[in-house]
Protein backbone atom coordinates (compact mmCIF):
# COMPACT_ATOMS: atom_id res chain seq x y z
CA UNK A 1 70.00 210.26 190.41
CA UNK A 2 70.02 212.54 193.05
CA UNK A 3 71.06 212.72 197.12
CA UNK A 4 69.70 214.23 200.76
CA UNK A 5 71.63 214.53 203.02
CA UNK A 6 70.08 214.33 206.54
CA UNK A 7 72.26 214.74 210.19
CA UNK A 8 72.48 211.47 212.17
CA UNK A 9 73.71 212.27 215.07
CA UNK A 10 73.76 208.43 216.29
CA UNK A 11 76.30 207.98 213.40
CA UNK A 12 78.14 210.89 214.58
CA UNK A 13 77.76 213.01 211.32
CA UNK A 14 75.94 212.66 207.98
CA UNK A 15 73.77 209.64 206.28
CA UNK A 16 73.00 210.14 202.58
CA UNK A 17 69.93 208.29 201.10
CA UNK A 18 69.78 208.09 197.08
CA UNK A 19 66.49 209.68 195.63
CA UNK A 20 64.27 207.75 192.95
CA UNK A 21 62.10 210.03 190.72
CA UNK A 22 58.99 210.87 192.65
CA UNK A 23 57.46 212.24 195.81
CA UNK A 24 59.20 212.17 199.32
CA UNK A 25 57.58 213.87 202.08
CA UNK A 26 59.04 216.11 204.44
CA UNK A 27 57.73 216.20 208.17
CA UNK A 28 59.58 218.52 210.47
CA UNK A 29 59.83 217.21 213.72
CA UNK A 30 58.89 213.83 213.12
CA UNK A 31 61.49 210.48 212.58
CA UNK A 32 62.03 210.36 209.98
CA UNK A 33 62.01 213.77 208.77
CA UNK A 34 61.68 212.82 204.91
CA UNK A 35 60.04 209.41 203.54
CA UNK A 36 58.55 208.15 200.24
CA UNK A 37 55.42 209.30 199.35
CA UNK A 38 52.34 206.88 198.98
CA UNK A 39 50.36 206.96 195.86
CA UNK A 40 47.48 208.38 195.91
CA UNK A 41 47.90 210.30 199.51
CA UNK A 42 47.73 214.17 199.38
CA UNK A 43 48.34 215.65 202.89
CA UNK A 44 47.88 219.11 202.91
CA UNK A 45 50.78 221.80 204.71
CA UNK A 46 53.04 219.44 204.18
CA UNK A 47 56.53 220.00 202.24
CA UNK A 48 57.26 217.75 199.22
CA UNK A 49 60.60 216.62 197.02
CA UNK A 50 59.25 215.91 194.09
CA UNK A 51 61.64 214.21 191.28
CA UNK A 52 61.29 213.88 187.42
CA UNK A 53 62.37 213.52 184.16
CA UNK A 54 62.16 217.07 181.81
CA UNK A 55 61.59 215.87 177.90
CA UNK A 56 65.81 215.93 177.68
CA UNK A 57 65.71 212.83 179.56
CA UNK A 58 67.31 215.45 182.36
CA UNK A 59 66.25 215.06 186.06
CA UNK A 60 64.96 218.04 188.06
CA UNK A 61 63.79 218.44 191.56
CA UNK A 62 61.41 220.63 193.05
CA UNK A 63 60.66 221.39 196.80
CA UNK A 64 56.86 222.62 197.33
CA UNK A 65 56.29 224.03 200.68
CA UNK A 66 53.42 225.65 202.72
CA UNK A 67 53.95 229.78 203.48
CA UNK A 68 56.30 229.66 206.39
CA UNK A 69 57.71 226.50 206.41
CA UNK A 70 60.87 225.06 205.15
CA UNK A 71 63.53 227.80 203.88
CA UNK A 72 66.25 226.57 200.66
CA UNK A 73 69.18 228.60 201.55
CA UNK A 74 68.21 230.45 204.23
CA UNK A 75 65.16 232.40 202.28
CA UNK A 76 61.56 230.96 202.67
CA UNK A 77 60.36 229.08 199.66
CA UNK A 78 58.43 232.08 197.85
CA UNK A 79 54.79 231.06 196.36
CA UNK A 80 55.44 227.68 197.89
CA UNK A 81 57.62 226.21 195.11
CA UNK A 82 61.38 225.88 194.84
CA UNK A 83 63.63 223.78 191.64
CA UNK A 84 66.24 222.30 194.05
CA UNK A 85 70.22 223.27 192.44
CA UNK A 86 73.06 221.18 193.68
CA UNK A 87 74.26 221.76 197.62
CA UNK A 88 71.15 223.61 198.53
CA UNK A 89 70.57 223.21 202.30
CA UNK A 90 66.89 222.92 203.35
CA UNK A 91 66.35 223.84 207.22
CA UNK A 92 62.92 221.58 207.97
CA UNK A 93 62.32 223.22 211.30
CA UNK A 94 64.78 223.96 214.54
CA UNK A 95 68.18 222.42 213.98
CA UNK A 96 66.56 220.09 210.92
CA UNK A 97 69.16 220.27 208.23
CA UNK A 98 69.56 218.59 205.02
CA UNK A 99 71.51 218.93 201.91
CA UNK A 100 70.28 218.40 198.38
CA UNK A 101 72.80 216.79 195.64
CA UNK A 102 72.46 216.54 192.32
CA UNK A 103 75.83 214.50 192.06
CA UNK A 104 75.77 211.68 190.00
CA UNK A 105 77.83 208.36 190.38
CA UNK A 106 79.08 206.87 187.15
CA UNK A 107 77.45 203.53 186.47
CA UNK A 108 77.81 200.56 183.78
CA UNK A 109 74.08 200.59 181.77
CA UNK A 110 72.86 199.91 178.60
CA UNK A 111 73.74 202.47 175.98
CA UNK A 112 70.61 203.65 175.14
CA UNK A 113 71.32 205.22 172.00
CA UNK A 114 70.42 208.89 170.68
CA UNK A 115 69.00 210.59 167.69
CA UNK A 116 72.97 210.84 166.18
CA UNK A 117 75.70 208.06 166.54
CA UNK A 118 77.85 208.19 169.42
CA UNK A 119 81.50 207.21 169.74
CA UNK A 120 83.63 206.53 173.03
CA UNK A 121 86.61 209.07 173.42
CA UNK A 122 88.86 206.96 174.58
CA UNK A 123 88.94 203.76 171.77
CA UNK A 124 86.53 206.29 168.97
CA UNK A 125 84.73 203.23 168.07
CA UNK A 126 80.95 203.70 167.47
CA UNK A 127 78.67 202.62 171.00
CA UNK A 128 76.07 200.52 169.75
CA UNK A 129 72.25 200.98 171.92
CA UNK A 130 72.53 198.26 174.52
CA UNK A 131 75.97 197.90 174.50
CA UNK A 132 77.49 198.37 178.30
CA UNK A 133 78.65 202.07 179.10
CA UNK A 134 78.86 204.42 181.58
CA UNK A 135 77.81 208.03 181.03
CA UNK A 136 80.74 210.70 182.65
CA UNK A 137 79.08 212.12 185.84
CA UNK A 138 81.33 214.86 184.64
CA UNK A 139 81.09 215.99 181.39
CA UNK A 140 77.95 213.64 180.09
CA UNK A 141 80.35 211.88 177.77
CA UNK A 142 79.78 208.03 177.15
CA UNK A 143 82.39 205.71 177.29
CA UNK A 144 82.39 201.85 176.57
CA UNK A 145 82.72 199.50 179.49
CA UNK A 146 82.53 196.12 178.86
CA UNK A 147 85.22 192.83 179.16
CA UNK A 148 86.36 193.96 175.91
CA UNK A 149 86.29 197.22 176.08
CA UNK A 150 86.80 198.92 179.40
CA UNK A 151 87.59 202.41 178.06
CA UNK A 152 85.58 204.27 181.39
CA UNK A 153 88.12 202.70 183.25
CA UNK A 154 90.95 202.30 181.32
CA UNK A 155 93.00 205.44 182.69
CA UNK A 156 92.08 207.18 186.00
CA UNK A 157 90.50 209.70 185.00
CA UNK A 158 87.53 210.36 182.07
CA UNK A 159 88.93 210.81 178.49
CA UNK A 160 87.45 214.09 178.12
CA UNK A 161 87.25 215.60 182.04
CA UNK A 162 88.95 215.11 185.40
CA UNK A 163 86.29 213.16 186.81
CA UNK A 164 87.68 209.98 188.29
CA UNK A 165 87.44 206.87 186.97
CA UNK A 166 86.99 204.35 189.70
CA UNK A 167 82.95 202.63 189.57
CA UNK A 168 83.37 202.12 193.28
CA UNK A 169 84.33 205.89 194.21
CA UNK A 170 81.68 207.37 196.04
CA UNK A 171 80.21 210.41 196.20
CA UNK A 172 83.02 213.45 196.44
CA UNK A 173 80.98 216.08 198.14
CA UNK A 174 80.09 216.25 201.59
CA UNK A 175 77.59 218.93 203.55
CA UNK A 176 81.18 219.43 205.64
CA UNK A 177 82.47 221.07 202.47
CA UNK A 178 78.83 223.27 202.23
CA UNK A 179 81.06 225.88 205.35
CA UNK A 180 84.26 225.48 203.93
């Protein structure tokens, strides 16, 4: 799961929208400045995000841009294609600013199992594919989290990492901290 951060100035601040895997397009100057992709439309010039999976079951982002266009950092997007890192700032046009994050919130799923066993750190018990969990944002590590066993939030913090434990924490990074 990733996150853009976009300026609202009628909220007074910042709005975050979650990205799902696939294409957003990005139109400076226009409201809004990025929106979900059709299927099957190709306009030409115009910037993409484009989200997916890599065979790891990882997900990577990519900005493609025409010559001249959008800049990732400050620097143009060279040969028109950019893989997006965490907290990179993308200036759309004249005082168009967003933020890219690759911050992930920790959420109960079904275990969905691996090529080796698995077993929670905090009870060492053996998670079972489609047994509740949640996956560390931090450190990757899965933890049970069911009625029975609610190791992820057992303590306040991951069994393996600081990361807090709290399902309803929010995201902890903020373009305010991108100057700071």
């Amino acid at each position: 799961m990733a996150f853009l951060w976009f300026e609202a100035p009628s909220l007074g601040g910042w709005a975050v929208a979650r990205l799902a895997l696939g294409s957003y397009v990005i139109t400076p100057g226009s409201q809004p400045l990025v929106r979900r992709a059709r299927a099957g439309t190709h306009a030409s010039f115009q910037a993409r995000l484009v989200g997916s999976r890599t065979p790891t079951g990882a997900e990577r982002w990519a900005l493609c841009s025409p010559p001249h266009g959008i800049r990732v950092n400050g620097d143009p997007v060279c040969l028109g294609l950019r893989v997006l890192e965490d907290h990179d700032e993308i200036q759309a046009g004249p005082g168009e600013r967003l933020f890219f994050s690759a911050e992930r919130l920790a959420e109960i799923v079904a275990f969905p199992g691996g090529p080796r066993p698995v077993h929670c750190p905090r009870c060492h018990q053996l998670i079972e594919p489609g047994h509740l969990a949640v996956q560390c944002p931090g450190c990757q590590t899965w933890h049970h989290q069911s009625d029975q066993l609610p190791c992820w939030s057992y303590d306040a913090r991951c069994a393996l990492c600081p990361q807090p434990t709290a399902l309803d924490a929010g995201l902890s990074w903020t373009p305010e901290q991108a100057h700071a």
